[in-house]
N, C-alpha and C. Protein backbone atom coordinates (compact mmCIF):
# COMPACT_ATOMS: atom_id res chain seq x y z
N UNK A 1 96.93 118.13 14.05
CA UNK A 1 98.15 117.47 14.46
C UNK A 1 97.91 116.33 15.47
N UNK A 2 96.98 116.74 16.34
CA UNK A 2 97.20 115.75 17.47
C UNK A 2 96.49 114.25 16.64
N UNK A 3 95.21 114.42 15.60
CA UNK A 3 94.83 113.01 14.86
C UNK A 3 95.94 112.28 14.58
N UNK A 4 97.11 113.46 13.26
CA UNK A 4 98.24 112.43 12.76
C UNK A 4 99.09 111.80 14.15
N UNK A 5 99.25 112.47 15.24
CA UNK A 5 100.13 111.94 16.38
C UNK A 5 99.11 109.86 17.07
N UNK A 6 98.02 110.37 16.86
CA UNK A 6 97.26 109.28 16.89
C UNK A 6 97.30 108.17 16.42
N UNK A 7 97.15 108.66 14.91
CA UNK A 7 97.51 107.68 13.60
C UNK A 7 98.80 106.88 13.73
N UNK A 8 99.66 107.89 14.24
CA UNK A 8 101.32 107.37 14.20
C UNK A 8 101.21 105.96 15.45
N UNK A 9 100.68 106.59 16.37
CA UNK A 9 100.61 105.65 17.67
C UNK A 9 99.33 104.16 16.93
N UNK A 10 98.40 104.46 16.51
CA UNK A 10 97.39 103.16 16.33
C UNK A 10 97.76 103.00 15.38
N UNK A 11 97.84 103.50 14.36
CA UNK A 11 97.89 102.62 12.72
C UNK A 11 99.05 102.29 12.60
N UNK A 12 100.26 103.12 12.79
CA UNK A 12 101.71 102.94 12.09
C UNK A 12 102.33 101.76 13.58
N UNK A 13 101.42 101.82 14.64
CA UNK A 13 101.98 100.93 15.27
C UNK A 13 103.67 101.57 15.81
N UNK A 14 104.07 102.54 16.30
CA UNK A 14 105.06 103.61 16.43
C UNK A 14 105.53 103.11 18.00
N UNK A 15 106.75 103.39 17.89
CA UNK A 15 106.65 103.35 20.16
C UNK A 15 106.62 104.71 20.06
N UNK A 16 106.37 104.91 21.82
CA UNK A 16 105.44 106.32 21.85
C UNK A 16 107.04 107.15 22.09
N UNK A 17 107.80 106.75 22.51
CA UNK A 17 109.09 107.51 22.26
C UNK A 17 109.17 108.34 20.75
N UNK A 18 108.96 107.75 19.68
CA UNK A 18 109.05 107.92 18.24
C UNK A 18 108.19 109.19 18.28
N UNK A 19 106.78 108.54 18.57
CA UNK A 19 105.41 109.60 18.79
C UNK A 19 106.12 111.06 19.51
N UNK A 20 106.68 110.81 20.71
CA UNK A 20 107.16 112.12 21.35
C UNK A 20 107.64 112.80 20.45
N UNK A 21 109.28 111.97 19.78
CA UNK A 21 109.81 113.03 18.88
C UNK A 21 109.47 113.59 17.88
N UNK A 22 108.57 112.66 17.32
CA UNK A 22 107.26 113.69 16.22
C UNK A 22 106.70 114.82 16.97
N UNK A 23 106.03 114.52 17.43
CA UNK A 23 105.54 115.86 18.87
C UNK A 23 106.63 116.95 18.98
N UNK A 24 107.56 116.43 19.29
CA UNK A 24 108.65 117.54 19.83
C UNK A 24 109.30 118.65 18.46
N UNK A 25 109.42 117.55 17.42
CA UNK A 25 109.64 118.09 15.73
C UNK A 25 108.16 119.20 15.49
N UNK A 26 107.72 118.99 16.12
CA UNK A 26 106.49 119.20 15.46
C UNK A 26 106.21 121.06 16.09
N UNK A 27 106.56 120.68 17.58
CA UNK A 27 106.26 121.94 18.24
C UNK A 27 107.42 122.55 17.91
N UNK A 28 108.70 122.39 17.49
CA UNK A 28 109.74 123.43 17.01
C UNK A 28 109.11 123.88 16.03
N UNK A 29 109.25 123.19 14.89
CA UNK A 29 108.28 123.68 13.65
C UNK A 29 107.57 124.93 13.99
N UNK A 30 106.62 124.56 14.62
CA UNK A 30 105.44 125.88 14.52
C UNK A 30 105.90 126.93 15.33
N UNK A 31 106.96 126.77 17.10
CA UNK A 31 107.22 127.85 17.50
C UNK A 31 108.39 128.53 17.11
N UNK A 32 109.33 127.75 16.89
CA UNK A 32 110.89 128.43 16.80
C UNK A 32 110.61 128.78 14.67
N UNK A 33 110.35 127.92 14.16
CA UNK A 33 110.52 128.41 12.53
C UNK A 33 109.93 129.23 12.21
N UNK A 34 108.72 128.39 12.30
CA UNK A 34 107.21 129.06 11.94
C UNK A 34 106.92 130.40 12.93
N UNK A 35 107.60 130.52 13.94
CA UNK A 35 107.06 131.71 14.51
C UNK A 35 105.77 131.91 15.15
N UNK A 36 104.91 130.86 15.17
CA UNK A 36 103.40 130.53 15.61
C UNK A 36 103.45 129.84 17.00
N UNK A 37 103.69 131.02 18.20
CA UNK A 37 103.51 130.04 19.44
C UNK A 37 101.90 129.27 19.65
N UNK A 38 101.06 130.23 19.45
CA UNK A 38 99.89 129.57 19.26
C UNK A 38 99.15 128.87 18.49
N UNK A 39 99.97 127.71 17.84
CA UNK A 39 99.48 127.37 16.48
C UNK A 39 97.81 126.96 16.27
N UNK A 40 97.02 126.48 17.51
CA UNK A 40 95.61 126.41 17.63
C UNK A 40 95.73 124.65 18.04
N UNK A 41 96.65 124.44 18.53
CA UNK A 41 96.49 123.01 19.10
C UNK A 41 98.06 122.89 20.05
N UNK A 42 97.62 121.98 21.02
CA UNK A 42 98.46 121.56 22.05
C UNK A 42 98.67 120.31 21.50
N UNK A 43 99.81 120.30 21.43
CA UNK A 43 100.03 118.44 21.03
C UNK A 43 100.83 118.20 22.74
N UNK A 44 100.07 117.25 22.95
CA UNK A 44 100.51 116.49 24.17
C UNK A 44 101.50 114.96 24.06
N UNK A 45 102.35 114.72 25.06
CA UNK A 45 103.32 113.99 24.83
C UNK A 45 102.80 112.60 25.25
N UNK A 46 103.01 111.57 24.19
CA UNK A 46 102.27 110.25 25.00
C UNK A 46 103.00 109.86 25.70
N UNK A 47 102.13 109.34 26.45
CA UNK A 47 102.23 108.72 27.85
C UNK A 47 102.95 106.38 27.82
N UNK A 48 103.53 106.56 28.43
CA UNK A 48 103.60 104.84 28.15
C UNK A 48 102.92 104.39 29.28
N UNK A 49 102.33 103.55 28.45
CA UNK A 49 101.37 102.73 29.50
C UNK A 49 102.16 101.75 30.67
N UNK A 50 101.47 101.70 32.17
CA UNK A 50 102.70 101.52 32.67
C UNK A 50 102.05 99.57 32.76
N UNK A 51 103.24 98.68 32.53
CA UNK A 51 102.36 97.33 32.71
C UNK A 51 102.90 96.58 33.91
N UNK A 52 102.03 96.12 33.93
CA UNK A 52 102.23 94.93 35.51
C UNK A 52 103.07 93.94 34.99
N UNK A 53 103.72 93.79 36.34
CA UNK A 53 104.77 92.37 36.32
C UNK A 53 104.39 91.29 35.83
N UNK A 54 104.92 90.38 35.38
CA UNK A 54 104.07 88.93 35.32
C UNK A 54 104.54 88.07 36.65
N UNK A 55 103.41 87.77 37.27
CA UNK A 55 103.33 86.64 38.22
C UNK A 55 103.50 85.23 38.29
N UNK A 56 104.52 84.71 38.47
CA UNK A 56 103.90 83.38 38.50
C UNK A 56 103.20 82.54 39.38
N UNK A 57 102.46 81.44 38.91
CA UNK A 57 101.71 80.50 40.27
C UNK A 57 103.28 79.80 41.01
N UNK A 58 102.66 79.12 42.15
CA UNK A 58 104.03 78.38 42.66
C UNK A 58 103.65 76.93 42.04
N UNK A 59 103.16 76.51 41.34
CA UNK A 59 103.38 75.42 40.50
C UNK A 59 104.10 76.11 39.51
N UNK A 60 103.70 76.93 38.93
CA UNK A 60 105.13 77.78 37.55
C UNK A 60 106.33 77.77 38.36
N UNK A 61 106.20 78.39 39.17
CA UNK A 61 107.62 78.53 40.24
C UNK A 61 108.50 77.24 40.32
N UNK A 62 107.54 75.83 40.98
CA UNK A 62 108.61 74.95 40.91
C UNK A 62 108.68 74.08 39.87
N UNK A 63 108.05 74.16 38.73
CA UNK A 63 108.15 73.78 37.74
C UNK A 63 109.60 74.44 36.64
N UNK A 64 110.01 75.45 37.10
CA UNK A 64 110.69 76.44 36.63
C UNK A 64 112.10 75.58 37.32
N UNK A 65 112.28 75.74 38.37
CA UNK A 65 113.10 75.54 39.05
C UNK A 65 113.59 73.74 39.17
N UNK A 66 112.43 73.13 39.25
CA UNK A 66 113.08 71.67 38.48
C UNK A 66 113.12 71.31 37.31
N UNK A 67 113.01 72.18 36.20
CA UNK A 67 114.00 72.41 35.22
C UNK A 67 115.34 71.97 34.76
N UNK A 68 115.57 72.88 35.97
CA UNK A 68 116.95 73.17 36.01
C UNK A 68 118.19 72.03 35.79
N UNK A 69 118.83 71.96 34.92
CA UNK A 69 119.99 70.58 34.32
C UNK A 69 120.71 70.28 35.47
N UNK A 70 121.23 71.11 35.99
CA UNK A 70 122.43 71.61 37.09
C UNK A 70 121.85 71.85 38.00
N UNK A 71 123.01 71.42 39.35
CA UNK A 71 122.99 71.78 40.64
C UNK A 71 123.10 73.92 40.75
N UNK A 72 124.25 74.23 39.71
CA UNK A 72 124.40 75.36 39.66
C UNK A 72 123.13 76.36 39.32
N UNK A 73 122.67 75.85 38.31
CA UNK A 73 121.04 76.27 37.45
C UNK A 73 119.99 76.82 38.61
N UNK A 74 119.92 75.52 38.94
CA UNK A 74 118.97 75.35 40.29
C UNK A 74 119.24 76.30 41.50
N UNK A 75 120.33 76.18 41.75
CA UNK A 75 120.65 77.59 42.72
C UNK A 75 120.78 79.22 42.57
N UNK A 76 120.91 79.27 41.36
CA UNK A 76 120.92 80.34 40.43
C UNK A 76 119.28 80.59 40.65
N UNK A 77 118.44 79.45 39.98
CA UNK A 77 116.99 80.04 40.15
C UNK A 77 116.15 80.00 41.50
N UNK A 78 116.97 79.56 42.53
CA UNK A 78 116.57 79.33 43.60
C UNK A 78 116.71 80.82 44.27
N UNK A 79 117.64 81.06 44.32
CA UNK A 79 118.25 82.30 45.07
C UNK A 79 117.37 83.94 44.45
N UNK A 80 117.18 83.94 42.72
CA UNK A 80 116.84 84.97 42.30
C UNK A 80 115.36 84.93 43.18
N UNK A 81 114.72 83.83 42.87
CA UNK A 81 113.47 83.95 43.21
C UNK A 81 113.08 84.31 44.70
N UNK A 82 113.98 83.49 45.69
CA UNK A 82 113.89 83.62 47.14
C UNK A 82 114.29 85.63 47.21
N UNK A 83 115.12 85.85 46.51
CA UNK A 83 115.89 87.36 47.02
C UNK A 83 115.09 88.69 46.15
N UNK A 84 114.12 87.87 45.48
CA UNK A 84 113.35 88.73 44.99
C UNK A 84 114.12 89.18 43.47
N UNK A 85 115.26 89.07 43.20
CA UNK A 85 116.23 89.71 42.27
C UNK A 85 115.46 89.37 40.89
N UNK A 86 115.66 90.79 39.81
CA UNK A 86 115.29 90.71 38.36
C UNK A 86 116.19 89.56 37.65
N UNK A 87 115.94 88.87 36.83
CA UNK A 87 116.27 87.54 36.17
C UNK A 87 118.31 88.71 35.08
N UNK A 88 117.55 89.28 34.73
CA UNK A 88 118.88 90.06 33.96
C UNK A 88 120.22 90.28 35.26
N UNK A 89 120.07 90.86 36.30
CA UNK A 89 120.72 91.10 37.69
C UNK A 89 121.27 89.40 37.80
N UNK A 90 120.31 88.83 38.23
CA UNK A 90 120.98 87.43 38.39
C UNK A 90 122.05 86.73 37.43
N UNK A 91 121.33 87.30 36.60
CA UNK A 91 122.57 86.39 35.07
C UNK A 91 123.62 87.55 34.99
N UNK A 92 123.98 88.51 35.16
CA UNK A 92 124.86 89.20 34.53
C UNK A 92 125.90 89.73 36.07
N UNK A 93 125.56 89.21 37.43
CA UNK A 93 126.51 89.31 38.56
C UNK A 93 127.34 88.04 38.13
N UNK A 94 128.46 88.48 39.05
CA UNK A 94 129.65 88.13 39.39
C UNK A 94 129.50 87.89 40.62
N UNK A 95 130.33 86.94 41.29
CA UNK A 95 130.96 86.67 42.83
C UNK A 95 131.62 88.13 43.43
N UNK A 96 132.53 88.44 42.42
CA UNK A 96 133.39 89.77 43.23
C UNK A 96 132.65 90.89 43.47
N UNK A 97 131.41 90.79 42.62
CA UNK A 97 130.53 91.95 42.82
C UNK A 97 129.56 92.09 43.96
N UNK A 98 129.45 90.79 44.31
CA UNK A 98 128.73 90.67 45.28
C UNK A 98 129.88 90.80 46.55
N UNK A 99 130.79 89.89 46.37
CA UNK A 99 131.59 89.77 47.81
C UNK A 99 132.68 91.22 48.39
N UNK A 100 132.69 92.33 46.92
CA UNK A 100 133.55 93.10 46.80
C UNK A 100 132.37 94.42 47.80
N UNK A 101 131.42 94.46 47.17
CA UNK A 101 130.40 95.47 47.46
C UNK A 101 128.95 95.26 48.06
N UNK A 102 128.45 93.99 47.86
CA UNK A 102 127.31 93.81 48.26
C UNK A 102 126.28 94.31 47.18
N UNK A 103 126.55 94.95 45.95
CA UNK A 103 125.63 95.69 45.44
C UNK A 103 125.82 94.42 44.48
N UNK A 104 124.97 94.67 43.58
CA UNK A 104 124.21 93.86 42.01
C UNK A 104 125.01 94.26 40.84
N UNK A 105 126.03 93.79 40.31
CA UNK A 105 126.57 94.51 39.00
C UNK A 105 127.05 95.83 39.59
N UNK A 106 126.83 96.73 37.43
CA UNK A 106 126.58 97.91 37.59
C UNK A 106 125.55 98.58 37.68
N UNK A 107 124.59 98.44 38.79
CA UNK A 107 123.33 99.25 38.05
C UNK A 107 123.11 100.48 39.00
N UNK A 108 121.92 100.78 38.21
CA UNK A 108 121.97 101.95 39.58
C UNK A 108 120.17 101.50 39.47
N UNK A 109 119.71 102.33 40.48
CA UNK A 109 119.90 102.92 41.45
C UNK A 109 121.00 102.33 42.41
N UNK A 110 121.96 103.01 42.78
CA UNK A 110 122.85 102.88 44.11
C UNK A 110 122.24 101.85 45.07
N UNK A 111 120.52 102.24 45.42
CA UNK A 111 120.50 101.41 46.53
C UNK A 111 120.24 99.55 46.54
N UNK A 112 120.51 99.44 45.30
CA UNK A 112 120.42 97.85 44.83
C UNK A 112 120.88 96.86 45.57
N UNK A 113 120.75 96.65 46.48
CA UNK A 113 121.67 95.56 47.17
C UNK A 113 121.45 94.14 47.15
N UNK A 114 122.23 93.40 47.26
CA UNK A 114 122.27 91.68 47.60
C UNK A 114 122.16 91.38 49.21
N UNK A 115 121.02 90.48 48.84
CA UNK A 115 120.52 90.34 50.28
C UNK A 115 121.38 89.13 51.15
N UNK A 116 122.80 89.39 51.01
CA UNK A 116 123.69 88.48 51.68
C UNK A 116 123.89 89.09 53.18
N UNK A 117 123.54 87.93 54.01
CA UNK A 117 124.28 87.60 55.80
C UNK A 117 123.41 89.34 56.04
């Protein structure tokens, strides 16, 4: 079992979510149907690889940012970058969300905040 869980992940090219629920199908099968708690193999749950941010140089940085068509654009990419904020957070706030709560949207974690005053 654990080869085909392999196969699924390298050959079929699978996300490892998919892989899990094969895994997880797999261990009902043998304990709850099949009745075989010990079937003679552990299938283990893959793991997602965890990946690094992408960086940019500060020539990408202000190359990015004089871009920008608009006065609005430009402050938009000015601010995400200075406040550290994820590019999705930036595009998808509102004014009231910020001026209502201080927080970012809806997201959670709770402790998300906008780094205003």
């Amino acid at each position: 079992m654990p080869a085909y869980l392999l196969h699924l992940i390298r050959d079929r090219k699978l996300a490892y979510a998919s892989v899990n629920q094969a895994s997880c199908a797999l261990r009902f099968l043998y304990r709850r149907v099949l009745g075989r708690p010990a079937a003679g193999f552990d299938i283990p749950m893959a793991k997602v690889p965890k990946r690094l941010p992408q960086i940019l140089s500060r020539e990408e940085v202000a190359r990015l940012i004089d871009a920008a068509r608009t006065l609005r654009g430009r402050t938009l990419l000015m601010t995400t970058y200075a406040a550290g904020l994820r590019v999705y957070l930036s595009t998808t706030s509102r004014y009231l969300h910020l001026a209502r709560s201080k927080r970012i949207g809806n997201t959670s974690p709770p402790d998300l905040l906008a780094p205003l005053g």
